[in-house]
PDB file of N, CA and C in Angstrom:
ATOM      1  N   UNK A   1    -178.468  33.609  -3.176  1.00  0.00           N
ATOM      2  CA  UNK A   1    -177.921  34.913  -2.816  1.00  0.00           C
ATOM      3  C   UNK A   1    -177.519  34.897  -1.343  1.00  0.00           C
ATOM      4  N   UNK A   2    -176.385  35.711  -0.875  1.00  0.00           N
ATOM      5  CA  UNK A   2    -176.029  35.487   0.427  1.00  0.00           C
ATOM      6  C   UNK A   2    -176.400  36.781   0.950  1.00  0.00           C
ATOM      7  N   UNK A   3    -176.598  37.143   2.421  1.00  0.00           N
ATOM      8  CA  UNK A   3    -176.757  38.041   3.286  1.00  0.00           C
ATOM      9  C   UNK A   3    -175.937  39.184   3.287  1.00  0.00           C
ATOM     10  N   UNK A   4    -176.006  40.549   3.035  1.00  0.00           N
ATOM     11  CA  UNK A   4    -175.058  41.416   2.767  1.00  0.00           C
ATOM     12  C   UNK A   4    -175.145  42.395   4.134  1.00  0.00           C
ATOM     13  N   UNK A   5    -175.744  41.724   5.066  1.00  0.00           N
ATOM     14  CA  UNK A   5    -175.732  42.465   6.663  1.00  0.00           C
ATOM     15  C   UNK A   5    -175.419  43.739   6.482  1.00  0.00           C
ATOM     16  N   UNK A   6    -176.612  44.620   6.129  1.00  0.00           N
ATOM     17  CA  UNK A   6    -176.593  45.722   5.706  1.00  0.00           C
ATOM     18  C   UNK A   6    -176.047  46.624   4.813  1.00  0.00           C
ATOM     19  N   UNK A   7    -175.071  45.930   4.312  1.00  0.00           N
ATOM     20  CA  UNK A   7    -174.076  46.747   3.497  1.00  0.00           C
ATOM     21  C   UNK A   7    -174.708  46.601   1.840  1.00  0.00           C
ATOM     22  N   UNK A   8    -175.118  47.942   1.523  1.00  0.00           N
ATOM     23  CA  UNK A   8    -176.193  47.763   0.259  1.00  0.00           C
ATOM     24  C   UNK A   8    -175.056  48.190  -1.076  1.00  0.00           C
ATOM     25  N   UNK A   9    -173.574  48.323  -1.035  1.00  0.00           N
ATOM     26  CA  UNK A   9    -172.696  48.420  -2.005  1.00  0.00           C
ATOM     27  C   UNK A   9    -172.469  47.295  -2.460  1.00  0.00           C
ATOM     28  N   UNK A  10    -172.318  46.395  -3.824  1.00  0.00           N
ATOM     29  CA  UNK A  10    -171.029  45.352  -4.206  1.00  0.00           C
ATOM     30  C   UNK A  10    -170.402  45.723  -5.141  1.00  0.00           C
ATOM     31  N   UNK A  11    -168.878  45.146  -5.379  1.00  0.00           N
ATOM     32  CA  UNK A  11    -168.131  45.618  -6.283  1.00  0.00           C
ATOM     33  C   UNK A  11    -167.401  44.385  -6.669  1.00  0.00           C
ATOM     34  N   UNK A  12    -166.930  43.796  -8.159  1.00  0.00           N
ATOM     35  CA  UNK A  12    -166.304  42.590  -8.417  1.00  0.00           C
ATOM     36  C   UNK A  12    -164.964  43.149  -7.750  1.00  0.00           C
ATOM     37  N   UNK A  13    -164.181  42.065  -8.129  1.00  0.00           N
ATOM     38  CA  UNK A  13    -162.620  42.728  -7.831  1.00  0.00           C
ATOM     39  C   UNK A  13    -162.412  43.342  -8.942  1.00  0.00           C
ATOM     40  N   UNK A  14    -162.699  42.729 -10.077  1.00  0.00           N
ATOM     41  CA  UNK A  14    -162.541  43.861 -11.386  1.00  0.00           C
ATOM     42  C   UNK A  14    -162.917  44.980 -11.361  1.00  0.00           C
ATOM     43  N   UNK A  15    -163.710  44.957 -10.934  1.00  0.00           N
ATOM     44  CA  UNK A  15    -164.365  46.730 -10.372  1.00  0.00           C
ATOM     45  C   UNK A  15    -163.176  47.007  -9.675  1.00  0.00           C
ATOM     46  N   UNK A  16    -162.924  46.669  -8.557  1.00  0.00           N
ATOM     47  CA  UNK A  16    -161.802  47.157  -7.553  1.00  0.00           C
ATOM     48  C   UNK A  16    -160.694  47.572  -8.440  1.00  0.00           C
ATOM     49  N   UNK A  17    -160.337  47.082  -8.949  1.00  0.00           N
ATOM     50  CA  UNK A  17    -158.617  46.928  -9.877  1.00  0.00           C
ATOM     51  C   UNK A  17    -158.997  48.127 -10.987  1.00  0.00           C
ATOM     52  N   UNK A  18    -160.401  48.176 -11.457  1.00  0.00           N
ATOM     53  CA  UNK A  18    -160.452  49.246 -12.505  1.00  0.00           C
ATOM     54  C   UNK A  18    -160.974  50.590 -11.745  1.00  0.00           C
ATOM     55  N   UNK A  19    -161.958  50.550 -11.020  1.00  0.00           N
ATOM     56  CA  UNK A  19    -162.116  52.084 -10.489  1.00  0.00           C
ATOM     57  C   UNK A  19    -161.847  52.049  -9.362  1.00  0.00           C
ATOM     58  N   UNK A  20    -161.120  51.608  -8.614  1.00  0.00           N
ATOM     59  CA  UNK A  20    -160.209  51.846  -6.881  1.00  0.00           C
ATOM     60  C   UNK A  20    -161.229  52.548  -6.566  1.00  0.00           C
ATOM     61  N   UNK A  21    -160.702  54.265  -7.022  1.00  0.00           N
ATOM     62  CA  UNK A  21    -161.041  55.209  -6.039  1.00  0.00           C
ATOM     63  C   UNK A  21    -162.347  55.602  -6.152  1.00  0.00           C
ATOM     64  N   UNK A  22    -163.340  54.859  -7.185  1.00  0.00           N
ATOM     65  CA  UNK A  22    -164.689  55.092  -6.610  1.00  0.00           C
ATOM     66  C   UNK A  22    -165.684  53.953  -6.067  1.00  0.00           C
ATOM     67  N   UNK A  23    -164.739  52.892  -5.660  1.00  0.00           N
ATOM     68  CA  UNK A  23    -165.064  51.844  -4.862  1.00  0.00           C
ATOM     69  C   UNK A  23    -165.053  52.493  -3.398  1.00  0.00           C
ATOM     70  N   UNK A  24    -163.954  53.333  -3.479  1.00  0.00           N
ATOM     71  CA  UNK A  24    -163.402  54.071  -2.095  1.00  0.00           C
ATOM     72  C   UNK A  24    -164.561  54.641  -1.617  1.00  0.00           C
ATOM     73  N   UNK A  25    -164.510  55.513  -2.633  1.00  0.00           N
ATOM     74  CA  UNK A  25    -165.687  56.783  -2.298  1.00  0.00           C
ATOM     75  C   UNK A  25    -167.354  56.356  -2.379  1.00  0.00           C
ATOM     76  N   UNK A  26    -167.607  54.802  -2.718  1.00  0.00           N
ATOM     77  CA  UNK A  26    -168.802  54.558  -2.172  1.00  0.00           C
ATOM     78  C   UNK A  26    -168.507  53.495  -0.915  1.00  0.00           C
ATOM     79  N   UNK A  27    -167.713  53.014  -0.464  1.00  0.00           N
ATOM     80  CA  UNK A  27    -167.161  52.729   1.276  1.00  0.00           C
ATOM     81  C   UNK A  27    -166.815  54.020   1.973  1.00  0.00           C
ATOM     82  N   UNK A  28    -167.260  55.144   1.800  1.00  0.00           N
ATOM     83  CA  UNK A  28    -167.057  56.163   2.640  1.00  0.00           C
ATOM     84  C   UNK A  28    -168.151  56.536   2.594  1.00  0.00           C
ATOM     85  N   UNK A  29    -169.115  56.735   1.470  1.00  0.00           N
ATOM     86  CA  UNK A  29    -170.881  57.177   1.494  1.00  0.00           C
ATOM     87  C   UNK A  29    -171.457  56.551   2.308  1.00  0.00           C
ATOM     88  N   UNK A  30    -171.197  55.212   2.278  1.00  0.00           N
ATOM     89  CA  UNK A  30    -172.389  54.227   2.727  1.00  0.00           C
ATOM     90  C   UNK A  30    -171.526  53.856   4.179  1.00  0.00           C
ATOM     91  N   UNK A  31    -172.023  51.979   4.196  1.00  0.00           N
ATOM     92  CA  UNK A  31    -171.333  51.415   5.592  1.00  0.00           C
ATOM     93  C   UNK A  31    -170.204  50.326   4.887  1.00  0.00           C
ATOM     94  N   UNK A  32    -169.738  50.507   3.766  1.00  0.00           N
ATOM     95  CA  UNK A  32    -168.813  49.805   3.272  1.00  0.00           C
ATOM     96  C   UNK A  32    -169.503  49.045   1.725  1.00  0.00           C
ATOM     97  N   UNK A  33    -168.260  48.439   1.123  1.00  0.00           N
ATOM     98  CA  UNK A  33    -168.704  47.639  -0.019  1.00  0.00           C
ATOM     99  C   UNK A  33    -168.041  46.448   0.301  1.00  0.00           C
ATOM    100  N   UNK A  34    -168.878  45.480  -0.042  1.00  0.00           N
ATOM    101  CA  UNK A  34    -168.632  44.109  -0.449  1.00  0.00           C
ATOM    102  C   UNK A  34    -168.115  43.743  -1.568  1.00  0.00           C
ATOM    103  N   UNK A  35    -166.587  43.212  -1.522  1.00  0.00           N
ATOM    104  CA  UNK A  35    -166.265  42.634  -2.594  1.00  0.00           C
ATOM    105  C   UNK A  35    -166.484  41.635  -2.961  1.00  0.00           C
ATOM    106  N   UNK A  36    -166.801  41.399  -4.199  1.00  0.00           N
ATOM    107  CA  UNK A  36    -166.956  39.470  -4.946  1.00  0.00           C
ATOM    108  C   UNK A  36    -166.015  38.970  -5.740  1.00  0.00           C
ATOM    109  N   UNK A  37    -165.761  37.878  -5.486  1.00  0.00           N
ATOM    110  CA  UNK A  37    -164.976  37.126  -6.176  1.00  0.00           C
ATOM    111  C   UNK A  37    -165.545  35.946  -6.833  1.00  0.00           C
ATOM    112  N   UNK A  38    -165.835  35.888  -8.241  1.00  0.00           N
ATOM    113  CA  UNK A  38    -166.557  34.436  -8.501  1.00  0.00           C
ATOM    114  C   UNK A  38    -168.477  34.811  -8.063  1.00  0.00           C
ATOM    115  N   UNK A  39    -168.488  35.812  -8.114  1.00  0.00           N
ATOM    116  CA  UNK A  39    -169.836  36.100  -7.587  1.00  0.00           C
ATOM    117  C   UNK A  39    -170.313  35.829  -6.333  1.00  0.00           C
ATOM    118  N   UNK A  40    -168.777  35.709  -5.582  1.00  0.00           N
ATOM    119  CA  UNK A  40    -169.409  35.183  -4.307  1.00  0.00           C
ATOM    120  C   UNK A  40    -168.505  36.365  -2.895  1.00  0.00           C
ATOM    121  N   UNK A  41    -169.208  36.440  -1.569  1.00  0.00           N
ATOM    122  CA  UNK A  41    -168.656  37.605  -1.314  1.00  0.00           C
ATOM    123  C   UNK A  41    -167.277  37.276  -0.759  1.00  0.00           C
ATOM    124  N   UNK A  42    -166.452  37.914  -0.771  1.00  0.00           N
ATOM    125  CA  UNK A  42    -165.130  37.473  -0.854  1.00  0.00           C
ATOM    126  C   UNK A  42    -164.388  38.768   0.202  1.00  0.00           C
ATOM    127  N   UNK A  43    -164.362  40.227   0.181  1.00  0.00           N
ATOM    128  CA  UNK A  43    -163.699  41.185   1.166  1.00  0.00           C
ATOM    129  C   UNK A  43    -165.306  41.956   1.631  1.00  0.00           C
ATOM    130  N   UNK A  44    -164.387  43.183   2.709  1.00  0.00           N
ATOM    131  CA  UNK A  44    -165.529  44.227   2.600  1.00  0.00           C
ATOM    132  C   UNK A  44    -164.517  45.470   2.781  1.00  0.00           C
ATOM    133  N   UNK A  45    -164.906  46.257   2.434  1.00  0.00           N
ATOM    134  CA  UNK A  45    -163.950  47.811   2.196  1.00  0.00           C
ATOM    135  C   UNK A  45    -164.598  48.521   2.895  1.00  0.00           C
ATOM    136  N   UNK A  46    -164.488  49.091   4.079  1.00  0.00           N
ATOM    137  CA  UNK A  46    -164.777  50.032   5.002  1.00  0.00           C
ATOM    138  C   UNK A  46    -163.998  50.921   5.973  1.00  0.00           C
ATOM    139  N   UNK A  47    -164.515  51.766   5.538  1.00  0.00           N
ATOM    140  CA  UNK A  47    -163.296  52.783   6.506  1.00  0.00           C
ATOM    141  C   UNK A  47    -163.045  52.616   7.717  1.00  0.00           C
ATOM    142  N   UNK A  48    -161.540  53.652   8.344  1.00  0.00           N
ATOM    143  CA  UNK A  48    -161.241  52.930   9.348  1.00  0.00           C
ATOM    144  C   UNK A  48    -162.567  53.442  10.377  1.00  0.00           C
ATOM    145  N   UNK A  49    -163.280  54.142  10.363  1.00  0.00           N
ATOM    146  CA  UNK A  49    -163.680  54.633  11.535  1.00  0.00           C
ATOM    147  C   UNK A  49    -165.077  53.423  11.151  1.00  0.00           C
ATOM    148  N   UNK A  50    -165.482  53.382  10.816  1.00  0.00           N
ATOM    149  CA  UNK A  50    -166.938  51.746  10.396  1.00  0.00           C
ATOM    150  C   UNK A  50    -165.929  50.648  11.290  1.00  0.00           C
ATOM    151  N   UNK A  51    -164.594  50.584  11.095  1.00  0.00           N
ATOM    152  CA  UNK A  51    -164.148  49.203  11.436  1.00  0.00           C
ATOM    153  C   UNK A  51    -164.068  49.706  13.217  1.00  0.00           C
ATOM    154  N   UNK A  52    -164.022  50.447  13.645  1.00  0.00           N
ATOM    155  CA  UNK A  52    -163.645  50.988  14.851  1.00  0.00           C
ATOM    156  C   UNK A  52    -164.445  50.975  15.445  1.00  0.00           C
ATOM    157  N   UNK A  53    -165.970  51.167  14.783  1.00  0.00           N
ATOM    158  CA  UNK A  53    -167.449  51.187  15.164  1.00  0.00           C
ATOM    159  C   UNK A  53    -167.674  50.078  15.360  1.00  0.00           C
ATOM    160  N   UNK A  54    -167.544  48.931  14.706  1.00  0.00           N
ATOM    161  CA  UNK A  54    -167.823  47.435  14.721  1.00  0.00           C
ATOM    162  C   UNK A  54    -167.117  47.014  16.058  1.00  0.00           C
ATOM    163  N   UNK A  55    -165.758  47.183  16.305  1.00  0.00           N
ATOM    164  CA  UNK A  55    -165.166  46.975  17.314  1.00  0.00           C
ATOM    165  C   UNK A  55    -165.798  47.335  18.541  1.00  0.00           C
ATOM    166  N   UNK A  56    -165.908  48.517  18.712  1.00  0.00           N
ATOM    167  CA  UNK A  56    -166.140  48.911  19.349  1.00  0.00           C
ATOM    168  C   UNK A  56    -168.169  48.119  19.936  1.00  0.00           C
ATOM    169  N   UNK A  57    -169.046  47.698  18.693  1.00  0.00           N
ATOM    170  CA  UNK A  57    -169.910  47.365  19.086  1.00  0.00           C
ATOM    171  C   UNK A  57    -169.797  45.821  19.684  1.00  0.00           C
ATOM    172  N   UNK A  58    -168.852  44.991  19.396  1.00  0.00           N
ATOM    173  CA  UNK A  58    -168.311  43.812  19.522  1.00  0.00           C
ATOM    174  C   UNK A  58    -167.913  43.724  20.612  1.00  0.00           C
ATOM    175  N   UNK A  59    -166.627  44.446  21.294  1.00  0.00           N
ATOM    176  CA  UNK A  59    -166.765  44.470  22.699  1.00  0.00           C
ATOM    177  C   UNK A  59    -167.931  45.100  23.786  1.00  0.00           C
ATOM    178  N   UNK A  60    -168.955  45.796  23.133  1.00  0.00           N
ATOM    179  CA  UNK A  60    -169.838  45.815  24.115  1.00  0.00           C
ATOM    180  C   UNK A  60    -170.802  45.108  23.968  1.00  0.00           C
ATOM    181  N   UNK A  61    -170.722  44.261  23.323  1.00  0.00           N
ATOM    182  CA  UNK A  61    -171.714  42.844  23.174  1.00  0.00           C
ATOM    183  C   UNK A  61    -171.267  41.878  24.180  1.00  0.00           C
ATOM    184  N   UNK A  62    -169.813  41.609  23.693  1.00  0.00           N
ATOM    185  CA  UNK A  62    -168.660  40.892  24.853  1.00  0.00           C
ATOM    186  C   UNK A  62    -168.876  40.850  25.869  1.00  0.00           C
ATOM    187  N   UNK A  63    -169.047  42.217  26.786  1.00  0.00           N
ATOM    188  CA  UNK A  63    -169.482  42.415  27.732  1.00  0.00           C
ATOM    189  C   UNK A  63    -170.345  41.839  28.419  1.00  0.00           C
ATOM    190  N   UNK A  64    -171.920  42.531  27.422  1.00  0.00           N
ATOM    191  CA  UNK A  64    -173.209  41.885  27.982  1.00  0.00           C
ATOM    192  C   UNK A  64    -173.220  40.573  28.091  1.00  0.00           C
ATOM    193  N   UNK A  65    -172.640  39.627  27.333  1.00  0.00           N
ATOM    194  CA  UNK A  65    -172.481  38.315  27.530  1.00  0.00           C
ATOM    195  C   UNK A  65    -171.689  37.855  29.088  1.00  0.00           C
ATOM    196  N   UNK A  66    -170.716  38.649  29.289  1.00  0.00           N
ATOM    197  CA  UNK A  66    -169.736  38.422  30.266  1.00  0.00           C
ATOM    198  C   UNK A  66    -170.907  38.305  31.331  1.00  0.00           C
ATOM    199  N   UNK A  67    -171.513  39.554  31.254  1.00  0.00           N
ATOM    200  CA  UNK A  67    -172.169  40.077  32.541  1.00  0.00           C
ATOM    201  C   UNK A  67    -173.415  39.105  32.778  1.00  0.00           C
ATOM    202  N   UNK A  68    -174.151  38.595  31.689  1.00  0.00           N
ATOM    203  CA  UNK A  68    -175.280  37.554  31.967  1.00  0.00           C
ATOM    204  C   UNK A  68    -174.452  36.547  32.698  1.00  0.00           C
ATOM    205  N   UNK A  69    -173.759  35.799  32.097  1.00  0.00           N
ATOM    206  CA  UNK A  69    -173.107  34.536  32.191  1.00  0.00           C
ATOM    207  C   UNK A  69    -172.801  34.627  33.554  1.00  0.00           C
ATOM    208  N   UNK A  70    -172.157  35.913  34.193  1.00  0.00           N
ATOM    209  CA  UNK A  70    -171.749  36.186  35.455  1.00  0.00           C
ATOM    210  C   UNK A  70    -173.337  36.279  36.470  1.00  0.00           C
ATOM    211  N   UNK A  71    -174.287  36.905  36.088  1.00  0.00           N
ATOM    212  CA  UNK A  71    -175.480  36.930  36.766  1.00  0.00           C
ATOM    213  C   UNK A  71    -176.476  35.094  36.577  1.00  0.00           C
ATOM    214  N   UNK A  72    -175.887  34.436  35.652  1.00  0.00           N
ATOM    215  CA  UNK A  72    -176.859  33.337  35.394  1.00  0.00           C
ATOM    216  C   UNK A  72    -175.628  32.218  36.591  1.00  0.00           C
ATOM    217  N   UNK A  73    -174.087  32.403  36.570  1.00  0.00           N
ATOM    218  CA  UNK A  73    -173.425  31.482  37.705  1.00  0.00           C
ATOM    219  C   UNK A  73    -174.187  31.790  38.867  1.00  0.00           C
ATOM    220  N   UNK A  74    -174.328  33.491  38.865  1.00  0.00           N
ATOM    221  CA  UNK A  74    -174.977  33.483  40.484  1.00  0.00           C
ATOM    222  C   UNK A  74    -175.858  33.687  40.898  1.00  0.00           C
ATOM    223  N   UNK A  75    -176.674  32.869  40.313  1.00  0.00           N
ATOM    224  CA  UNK A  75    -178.369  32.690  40.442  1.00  0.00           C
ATOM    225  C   UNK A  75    -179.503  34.376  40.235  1.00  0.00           C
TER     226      UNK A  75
END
């Protein structure tokens, strides 16, 4: 089984192709769904504002890295 980093939805793609819009509407309940392909995870469906959140936590990770790396050159 692989790691679903929090995201407690999955959906086959057959799922996807047969109920879309309540694949939708459980990537808007939750923090997204994981799609599978072959039983294996393959997309993730999350709204735009989750993807904006991620971004947004990504560059301030970015950062903290910047800023060590910058405090560990100068002793």
């Amino acid at each position: 089984m692989y790691s679903t980093q929090g995201i407690t939805d999955v959906a086959s793609v057959t799922e996807l192709r047969t109920s879309f819009q309540d694949v939708v509407d459980a990537a808007q309940e939750g923090d997204g769904v994981i799609v599978q392909r072959n039983n294996e995870p393959y997309a993730v469906l999350m709204t735009f504002d989750g993807v904006k959140s991620w971004q947004e936590k990504i560059k301030e990770q970015e950062r903290r890295i910047n800023e060590l790396e910058s405090q560990i050159e100068n002793g």
